[in-house]
PDB file of N, CA and C in Angstrom:
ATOM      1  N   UNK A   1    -116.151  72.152 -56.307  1.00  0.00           N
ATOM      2  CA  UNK A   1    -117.449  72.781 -56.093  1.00  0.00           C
ATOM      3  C   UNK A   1    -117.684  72.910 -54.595  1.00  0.00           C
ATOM      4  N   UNK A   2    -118.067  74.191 -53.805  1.00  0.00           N
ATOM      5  CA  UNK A   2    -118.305  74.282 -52.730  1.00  0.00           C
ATOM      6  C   UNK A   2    -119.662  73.795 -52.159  1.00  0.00           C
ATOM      7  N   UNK A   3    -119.215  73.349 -50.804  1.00  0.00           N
ATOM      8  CA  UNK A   3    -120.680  72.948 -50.909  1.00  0.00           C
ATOM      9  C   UNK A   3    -121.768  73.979 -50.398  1.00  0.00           C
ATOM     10  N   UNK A   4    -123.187  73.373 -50.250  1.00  0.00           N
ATOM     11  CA  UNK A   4    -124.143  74.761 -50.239  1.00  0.00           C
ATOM     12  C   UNK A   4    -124.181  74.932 -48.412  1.00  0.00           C
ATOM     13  N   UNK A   5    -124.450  75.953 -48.200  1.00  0.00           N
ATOM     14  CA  UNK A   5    -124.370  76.464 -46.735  1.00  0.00           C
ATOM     15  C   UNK A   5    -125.073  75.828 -46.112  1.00  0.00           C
ATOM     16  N   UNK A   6    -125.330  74.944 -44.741  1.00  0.00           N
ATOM     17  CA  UNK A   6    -126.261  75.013 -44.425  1.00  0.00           C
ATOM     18  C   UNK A   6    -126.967  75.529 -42.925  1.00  0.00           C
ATOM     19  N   UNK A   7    -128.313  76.047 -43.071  1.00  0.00           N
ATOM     20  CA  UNK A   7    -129.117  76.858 -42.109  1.00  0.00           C
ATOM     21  C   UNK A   7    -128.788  76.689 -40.548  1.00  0.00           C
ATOM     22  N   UNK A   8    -128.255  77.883 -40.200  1.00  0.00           N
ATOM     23  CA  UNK A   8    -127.952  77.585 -38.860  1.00  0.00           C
ATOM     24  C   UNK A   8    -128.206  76.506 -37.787  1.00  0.00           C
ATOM     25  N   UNK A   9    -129.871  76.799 -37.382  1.00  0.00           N
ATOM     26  CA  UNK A   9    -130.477  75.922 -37.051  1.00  0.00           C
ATOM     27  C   UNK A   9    -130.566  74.793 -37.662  1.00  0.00           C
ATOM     28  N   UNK A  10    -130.299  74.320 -38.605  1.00  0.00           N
ATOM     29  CA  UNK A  10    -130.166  72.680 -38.965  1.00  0.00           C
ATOM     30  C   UNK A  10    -128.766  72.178 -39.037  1.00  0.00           C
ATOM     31  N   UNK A  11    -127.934  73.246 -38.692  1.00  0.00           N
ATOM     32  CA  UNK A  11    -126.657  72.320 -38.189  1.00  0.00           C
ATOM     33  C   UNK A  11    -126.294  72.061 -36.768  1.00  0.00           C
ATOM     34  N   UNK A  12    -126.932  73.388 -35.641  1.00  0.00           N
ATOM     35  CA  UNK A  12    -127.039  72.971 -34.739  1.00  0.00           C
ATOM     36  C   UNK A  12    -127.929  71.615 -34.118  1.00  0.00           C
ATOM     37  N   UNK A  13    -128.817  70.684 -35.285  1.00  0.00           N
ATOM     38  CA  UNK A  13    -129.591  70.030 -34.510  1.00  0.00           C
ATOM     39  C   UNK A  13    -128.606  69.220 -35.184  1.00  0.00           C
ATOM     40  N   UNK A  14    -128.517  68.733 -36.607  1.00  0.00           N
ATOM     41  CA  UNK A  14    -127.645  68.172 -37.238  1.00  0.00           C
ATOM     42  C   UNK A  14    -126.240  68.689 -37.708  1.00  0.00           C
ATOM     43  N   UNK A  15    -125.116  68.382 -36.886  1.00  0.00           N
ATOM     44  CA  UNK A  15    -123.956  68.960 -37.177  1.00  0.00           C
ATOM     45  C   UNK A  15    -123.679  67.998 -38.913  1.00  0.00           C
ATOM     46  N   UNK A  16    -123.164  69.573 -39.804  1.00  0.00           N
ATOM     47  CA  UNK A  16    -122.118  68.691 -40.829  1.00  0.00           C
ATOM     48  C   UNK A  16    -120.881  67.916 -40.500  1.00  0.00           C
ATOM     49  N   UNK A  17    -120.690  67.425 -41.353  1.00  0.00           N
ATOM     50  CA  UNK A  17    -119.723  66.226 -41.166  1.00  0.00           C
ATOM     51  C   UNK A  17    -118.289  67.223 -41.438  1.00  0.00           C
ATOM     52  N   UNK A  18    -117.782  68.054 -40.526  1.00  0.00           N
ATOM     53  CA  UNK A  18    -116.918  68.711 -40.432  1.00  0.00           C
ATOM     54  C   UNK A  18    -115.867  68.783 -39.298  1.00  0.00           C
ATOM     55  N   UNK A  19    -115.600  67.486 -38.390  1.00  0.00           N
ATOM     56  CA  UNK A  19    -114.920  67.707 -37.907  1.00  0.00           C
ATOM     57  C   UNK A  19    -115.183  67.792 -36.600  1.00  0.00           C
ATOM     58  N   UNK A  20    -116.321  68.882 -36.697  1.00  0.00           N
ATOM     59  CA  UNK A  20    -116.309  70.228 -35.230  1.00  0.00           C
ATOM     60  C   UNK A  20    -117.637  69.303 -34.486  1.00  0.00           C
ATOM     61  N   UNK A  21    -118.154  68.242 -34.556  1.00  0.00           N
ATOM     62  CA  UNK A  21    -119.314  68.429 -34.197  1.00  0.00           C
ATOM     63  C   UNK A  21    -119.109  68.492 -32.216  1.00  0.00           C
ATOM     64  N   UNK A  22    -118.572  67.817 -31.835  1.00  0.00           N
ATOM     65  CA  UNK A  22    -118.337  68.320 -30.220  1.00  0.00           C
ATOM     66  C   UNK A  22    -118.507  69.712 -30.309  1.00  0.00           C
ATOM     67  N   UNK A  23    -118.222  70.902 -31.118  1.00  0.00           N
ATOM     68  CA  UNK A  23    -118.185  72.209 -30.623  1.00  0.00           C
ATOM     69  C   UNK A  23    -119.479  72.516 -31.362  1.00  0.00           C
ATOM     70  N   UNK A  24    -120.427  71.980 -32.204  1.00  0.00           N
ATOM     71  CA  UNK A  24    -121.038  72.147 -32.694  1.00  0.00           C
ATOM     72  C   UNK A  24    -122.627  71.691 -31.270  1.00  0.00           C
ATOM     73  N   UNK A  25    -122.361  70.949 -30.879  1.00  0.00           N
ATOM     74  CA  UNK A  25    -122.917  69.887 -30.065  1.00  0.00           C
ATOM     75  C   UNK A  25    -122.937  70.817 -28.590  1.00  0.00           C
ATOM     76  N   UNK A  26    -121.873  71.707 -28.216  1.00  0.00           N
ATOM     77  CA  UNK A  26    -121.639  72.620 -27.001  1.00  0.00           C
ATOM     78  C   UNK A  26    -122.384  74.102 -27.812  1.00  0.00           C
ATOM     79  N   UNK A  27    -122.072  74.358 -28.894  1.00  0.00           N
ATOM     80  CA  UNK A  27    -122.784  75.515 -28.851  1.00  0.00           C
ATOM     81  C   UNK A  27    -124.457  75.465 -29.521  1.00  0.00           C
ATOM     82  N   UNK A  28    -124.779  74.230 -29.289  1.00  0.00           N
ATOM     83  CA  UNK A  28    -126.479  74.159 -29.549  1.00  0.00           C
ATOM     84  C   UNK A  28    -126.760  74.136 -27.814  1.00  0.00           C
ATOM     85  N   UNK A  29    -126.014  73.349 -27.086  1.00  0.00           N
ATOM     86  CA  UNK A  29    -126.800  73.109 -25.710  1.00  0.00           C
ATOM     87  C   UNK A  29    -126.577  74.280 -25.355  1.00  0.00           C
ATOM     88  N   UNK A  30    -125.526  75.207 -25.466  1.00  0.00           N
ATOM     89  CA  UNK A  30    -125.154  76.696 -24.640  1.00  0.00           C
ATOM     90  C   UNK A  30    -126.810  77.432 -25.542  1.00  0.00           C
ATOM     91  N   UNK A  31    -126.716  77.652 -26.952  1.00  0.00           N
ATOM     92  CA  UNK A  31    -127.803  78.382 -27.365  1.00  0.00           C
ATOM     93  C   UNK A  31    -129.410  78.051 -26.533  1.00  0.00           C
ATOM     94  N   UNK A  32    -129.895  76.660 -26.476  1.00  0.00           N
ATOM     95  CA  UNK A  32    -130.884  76.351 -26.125  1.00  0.00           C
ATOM     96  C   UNK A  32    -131.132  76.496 -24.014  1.00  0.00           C
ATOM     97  N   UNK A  33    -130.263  76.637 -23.680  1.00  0.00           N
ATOM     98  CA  UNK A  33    -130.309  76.759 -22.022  1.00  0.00           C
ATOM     99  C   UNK A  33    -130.314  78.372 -22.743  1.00  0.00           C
ATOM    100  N   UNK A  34    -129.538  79.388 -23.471  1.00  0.00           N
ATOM    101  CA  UNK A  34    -129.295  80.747 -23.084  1.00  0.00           C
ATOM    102  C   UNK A  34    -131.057  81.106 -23.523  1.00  0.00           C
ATOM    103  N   UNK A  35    -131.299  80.608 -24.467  1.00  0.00           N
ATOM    104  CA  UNK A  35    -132.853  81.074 -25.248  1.00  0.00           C
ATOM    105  C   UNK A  35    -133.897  80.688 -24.298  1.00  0.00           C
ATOM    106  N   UNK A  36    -133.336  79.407 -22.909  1.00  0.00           N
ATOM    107  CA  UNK A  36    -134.841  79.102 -22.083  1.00  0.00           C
ATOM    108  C   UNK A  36    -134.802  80.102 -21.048  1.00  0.00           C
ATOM    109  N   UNK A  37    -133.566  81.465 -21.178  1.00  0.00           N
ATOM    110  CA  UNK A  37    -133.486  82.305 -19.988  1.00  0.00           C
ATOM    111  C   UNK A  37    -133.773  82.899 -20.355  1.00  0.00           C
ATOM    112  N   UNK A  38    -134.273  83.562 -21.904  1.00  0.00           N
ATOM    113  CA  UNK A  38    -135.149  84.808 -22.747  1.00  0.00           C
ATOM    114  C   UNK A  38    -136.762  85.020 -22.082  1.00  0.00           C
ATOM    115  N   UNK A  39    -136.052  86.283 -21.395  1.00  0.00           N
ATOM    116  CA  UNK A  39    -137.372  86.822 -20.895  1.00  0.00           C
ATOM    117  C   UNK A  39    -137.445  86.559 -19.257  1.00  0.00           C
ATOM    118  N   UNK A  40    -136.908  85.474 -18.846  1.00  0.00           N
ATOM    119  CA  UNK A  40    -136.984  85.735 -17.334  1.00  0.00           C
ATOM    120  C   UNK A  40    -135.700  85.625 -16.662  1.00  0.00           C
ATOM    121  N   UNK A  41    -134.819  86.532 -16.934  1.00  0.00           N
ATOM    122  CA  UNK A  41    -133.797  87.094 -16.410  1.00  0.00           C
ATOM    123  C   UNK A  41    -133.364  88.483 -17.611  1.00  0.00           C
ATOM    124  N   UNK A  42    -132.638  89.692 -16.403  1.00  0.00           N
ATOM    125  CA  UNK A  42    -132.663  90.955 -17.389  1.00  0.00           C
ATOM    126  C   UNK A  42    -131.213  90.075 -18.304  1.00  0.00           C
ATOM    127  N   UNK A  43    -131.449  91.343 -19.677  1.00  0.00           N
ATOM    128  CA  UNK A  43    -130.773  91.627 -20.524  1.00  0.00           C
ATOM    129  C   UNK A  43    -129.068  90.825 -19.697  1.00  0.00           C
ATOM    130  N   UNK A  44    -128.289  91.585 -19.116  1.00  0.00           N
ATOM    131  CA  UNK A  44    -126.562  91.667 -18.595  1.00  0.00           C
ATOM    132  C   UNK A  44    -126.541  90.537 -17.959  1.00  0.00           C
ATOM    133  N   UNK A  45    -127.703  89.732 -17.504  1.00  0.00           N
ATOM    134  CA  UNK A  45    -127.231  88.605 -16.770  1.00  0.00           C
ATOM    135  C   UNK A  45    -127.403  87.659 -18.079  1.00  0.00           C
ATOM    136  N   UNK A  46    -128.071  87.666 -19.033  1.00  0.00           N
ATOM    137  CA  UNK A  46    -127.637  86.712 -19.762  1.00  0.00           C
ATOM    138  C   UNK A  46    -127.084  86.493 -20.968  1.00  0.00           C
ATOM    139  N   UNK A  47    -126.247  88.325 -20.958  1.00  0.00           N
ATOM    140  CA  UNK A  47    -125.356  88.553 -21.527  1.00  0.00           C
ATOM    141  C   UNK A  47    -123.572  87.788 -20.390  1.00  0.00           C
ATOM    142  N   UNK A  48    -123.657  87.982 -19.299  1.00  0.00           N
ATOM    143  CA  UNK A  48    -123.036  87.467 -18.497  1.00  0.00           C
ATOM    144  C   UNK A  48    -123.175  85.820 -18.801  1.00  0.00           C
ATOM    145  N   UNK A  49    -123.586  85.316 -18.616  1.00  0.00           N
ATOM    146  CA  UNK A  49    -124.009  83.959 -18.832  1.00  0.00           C
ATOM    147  C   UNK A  49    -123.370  83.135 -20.217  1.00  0.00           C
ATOM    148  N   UNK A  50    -123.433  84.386 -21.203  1.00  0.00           N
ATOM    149  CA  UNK A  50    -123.249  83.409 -22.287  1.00  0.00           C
ATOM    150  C   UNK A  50    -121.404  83.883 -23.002  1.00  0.00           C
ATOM    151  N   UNK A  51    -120.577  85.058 -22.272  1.00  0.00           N
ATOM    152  CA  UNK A  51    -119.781  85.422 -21.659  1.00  0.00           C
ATOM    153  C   UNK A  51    -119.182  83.974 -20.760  1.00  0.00           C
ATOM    154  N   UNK A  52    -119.932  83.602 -19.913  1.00  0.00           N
ATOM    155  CA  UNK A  52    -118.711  82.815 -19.026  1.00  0.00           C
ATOM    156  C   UNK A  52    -118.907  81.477 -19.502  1.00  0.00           C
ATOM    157  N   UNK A  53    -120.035  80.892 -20.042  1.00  0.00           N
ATOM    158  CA  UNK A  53    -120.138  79.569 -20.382  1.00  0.00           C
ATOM    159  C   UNK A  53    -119.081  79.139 -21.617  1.00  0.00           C
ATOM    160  N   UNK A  54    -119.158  80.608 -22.933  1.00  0.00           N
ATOM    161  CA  UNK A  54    -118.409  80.295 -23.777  1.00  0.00           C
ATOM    162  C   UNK A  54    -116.923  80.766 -23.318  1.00  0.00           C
ATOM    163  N   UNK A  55    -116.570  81.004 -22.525  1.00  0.00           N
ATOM    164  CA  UNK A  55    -115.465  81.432 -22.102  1.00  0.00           C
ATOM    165  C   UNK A  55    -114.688  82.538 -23.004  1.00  0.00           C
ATOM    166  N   UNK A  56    -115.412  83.445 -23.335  1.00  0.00           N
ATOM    167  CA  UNK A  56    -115.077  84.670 -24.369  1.00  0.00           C
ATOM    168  C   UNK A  56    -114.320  85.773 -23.759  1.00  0.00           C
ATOM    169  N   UNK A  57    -114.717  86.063 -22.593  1.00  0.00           N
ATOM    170  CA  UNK A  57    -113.950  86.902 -21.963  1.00  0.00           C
ATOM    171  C   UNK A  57    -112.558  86.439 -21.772  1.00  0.00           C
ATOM    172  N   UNK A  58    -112.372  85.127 -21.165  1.00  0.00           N
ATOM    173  CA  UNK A  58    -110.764  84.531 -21.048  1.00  0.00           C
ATOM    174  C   UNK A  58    -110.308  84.251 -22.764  1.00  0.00           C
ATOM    175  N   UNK A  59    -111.033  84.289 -23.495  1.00  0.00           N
ATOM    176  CA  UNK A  59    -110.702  84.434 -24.761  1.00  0.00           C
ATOM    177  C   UNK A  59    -110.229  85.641 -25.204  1.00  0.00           C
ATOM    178  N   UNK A  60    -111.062  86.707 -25.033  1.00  0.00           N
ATOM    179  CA  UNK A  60    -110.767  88.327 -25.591  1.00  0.00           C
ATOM    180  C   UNK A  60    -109.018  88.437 -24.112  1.00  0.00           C
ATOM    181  N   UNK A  61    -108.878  88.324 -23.249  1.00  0.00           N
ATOM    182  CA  UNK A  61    -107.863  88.321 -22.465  1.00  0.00           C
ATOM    183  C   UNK A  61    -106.880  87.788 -23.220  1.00  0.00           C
ATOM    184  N   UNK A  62    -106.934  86.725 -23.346  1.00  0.00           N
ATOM    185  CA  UNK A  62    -105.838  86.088 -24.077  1.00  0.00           C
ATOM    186  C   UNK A  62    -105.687  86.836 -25.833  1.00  0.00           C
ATOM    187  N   UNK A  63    -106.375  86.958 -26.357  1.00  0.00           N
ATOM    188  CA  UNK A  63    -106.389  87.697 -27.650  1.00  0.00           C
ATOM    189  C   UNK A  63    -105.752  89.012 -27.480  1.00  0.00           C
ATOM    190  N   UNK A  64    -105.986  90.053 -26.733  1.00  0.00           N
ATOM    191  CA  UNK A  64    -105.398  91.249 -25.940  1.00  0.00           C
ATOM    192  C   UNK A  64    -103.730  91.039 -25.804  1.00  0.00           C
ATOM    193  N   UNK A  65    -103.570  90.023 -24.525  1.00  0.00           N
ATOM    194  CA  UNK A  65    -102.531  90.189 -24.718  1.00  0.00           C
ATOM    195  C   UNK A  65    -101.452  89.240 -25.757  1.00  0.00           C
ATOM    196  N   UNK A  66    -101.926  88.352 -26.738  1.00  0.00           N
ATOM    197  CA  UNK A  66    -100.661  88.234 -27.535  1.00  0.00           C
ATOM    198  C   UNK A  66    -100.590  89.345 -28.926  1.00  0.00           C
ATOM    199  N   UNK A  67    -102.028  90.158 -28.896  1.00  0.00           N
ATOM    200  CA  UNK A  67    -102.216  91.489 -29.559  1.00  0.00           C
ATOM    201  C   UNK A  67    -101.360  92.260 -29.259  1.00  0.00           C
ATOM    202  N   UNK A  68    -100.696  92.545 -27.763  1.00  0.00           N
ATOM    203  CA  UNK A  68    -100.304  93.974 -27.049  1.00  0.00           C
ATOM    204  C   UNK A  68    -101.629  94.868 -27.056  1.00  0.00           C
ATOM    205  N   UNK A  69    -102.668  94.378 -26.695  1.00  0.00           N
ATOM    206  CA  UNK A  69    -103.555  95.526 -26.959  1.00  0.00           C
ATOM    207  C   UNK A  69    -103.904  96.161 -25.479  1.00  0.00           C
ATOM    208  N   UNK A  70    -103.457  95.130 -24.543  1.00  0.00           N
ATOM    209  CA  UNK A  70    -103.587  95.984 -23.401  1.00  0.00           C
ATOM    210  C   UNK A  70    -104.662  95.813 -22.962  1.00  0.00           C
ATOM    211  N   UNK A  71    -105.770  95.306 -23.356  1.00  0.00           N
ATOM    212  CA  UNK A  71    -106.535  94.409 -22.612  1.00  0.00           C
ATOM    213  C   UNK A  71    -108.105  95.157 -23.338  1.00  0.00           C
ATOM    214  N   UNK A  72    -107.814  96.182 -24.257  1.00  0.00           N
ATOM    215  CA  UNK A  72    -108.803  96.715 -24.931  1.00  0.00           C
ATOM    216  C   UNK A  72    -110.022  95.811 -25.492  1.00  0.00           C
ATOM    217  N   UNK A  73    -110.587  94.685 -26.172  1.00  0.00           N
ATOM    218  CA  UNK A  73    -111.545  93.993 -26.383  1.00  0.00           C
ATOM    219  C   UNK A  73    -112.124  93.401 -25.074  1.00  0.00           C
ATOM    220  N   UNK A  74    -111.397  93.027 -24.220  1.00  0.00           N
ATOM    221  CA  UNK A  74    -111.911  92.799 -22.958  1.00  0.00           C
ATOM    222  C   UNK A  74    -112.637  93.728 -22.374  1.00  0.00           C
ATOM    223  N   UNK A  75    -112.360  94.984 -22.037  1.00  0.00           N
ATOM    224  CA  UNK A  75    -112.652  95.843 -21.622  1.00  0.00           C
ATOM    225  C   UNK A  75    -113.767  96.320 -21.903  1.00  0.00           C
ATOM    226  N   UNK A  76    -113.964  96.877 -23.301  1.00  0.00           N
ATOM    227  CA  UNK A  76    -115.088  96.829 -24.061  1.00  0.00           C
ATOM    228  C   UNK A  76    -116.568  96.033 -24.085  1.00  0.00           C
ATOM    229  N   UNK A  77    -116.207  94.647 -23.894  1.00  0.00           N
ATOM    230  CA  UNK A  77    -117.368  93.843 -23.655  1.00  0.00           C
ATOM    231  C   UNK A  77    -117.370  93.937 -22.078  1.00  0.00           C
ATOM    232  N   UNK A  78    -116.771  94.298 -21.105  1.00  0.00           N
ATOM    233  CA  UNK A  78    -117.148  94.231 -19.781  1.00  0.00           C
ATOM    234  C   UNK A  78    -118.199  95.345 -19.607  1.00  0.00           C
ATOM    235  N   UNK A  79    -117.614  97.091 -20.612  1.00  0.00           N
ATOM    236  CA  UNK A  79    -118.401  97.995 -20.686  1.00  0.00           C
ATOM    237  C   UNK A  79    -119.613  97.732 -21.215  1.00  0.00           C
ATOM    238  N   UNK A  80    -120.004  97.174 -22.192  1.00  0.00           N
ATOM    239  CA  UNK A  80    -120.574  96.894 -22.782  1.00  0.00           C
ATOM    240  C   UNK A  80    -121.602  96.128 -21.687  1.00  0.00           C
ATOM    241  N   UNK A  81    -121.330  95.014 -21.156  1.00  0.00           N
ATOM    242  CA  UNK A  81    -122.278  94.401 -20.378  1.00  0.00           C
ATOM    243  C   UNK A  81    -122.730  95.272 -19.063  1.00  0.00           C
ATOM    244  N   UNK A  82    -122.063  96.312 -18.672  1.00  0.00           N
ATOM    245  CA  UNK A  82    -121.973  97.046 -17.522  1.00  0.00           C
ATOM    246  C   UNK A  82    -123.041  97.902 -18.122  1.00  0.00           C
ATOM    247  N   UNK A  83    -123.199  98.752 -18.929  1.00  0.00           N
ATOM    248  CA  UNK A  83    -123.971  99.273 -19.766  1.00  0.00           C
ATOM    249  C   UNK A  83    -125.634  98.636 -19.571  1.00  0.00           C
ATOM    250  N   UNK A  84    -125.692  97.225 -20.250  1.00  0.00           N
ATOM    251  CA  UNK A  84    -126.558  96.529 -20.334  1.00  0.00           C
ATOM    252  C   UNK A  84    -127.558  96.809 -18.728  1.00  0.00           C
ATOM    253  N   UNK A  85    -126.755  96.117 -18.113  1.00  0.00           N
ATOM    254  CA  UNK A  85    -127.128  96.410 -16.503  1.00  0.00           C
ATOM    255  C   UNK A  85    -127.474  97.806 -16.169  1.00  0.00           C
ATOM    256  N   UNK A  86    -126.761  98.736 -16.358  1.00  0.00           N
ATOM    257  CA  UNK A  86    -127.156 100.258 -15.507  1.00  0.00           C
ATOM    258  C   UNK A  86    -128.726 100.192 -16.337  1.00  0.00           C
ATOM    259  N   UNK A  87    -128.843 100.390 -17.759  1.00  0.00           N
ATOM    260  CA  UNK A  87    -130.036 100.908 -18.493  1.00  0.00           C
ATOM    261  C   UNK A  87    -131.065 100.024 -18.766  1.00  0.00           C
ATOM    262  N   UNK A  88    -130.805  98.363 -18.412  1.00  0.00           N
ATOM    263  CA  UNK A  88    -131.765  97.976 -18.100  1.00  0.00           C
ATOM    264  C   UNK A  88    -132.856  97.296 -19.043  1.00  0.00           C
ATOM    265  N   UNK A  89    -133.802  96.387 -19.024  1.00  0.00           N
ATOM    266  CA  UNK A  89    -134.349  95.660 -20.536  1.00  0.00           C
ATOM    267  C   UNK A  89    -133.257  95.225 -21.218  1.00  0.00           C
TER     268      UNK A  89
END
């Protein structure tokens, strides 16, 4: 029997007994510092922010190239955040 899901927010305060809670434990403190920058900093910087803390970009890099993709998902979220910045909110 699987067990029942539980609510985002109540595993970030209470991690399940799965193992992960160190990563569980890093991505509540990353969520709660990124949510105390909601609203006073634009949009790309704290799209930037949550980009370098989780280290996603050296992630999508590394994903790229044992893909051969040539660096395409990287790229994309750089556009993507570049985007954010030119247009602003």
């Amino acid at each position: 029997m699987a067990a029942e899901p539980v609510p985002y927010a109540q595993a970030l305060q209470s991690p399940p007994p799965t193992g992960q809670a160190e990563r569980v434990i890093f991505a509540a403190s990353a969520m709660r510092d990124l949510w105390a920058m909601t609203g006073r900093v634009e949009v790309w910087e704290l799209l930037r922010e949550a980009v370098d803390r989780t280290g996603y970009e050296a992630a999508l890099a590394l994903s790229d190239s044992a893909a051969g993709g040539g660096g395409r998902q990287r790229s994309n979220v750089l556009k993507f955040m570049t985007m954010a910045r030119e247009r602003g909110g």
